[in-house]
Protein backbone atom coordinates (compact mmCIF):
# COMPACT_ATOMS: atom_id res chain seq x y z
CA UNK A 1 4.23 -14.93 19.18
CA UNK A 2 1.28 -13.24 19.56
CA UNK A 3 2.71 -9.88 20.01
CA UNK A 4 4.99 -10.45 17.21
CA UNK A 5 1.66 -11.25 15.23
CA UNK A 6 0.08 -8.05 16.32
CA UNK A 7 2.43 -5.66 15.91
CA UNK A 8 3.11 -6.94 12.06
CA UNK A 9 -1.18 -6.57 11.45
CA UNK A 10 -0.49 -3.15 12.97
CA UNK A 11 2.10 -2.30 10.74
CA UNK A 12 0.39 -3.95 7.91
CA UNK A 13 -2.62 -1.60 8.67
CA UNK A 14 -0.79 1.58 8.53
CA UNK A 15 1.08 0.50 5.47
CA UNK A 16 -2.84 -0.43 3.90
CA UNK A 17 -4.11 3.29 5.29
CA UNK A 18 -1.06 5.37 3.59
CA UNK A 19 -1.40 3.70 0.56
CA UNK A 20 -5.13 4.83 0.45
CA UNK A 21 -4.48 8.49 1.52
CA UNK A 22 -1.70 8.29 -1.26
CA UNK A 23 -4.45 7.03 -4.02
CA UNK A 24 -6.68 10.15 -2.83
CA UNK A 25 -3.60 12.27 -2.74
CA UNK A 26 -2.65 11.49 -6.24
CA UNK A 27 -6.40 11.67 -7.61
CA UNK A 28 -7.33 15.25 -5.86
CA UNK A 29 -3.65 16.23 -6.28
CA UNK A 30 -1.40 14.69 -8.05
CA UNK A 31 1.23 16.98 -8.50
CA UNK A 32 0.94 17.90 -4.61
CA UNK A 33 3.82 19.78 -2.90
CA UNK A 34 2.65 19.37 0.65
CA UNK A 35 5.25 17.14 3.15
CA UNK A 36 2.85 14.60 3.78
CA UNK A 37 2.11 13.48 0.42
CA UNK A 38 5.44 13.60 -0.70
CA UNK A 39 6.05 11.71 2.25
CA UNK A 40 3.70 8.84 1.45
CA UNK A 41 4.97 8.48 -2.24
CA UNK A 42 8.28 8.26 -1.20
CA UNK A 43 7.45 5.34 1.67
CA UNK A 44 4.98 3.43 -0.91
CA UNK A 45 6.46 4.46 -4.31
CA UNK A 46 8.77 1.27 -3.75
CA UNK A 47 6.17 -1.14 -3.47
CA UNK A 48 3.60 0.34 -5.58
CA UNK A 49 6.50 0.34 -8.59
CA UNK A 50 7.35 -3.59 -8.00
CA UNK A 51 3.81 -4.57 -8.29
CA UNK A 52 3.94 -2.13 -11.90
CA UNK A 53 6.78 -3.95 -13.02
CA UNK A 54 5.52 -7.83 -12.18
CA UNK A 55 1.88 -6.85 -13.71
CA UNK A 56 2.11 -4.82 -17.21
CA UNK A 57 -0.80 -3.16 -17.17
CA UNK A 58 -2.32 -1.47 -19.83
CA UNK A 59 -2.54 2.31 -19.38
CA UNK A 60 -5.73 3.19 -17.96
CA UNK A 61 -7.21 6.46 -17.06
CA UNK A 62 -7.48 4.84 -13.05
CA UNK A 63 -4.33 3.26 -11.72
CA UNK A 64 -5.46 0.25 -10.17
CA UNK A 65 -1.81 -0.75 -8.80
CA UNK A 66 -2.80 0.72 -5.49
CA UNK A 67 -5.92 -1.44 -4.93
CA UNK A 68 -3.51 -4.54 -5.72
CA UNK A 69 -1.20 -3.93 -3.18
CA UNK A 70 -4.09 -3.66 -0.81
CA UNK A 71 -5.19 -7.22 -1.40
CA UNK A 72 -1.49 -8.19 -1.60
CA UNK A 73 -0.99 -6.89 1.98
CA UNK A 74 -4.45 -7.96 3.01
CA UNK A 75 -3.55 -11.66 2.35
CA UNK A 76 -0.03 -11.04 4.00
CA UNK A 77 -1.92 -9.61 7.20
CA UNK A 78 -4.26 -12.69 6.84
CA UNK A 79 -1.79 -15.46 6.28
CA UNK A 80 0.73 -13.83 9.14
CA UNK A 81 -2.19 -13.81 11.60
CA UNK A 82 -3.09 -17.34 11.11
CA UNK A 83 -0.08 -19.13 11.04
CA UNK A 84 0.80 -16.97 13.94
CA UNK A 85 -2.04 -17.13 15.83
């Protein structure tokens, strides 16, 4: 169990650290041609757009959906750790 609860923290982690490169990407960059960012919208596009369509937010000039998802999978990672653990 506890390798199963490490390796999903791990994965978790990543997930948390592309979707932060991807909200840099998109502010320094947003119409970026390079592999890696198209790359992380493709992985995190999926996820990002579910949380869009459950929350209607307003359109701002900052896309906050990003920093959602990070305390979405923050709470996973937490709640997975401890019941695991």
């Amino acid at each position: 169990m506890y390798l199963l609860a490490k390796t999903v923290e791990i994965l978790l982690s990543i997930y948390i650290w592309m979707i932060i490169l991807r909200a840099i990407i998109s502010w320094v960059s947003p119409y970026s041609r390079f592999p890696l960012a198209s790359l992380l919208f493709r992985l995190t596009d999926p996820f990002l757009g579910k949380i869009r369509q459950l929350l209607p937010l307003p359109r701002m000039a900052i896309d906050i959906t990003p920093v959602i998802a990070i305390l979405i999978l923050m709470l996973i990672r937490y709640l997975f750790s401890a019941v695991l653990s």
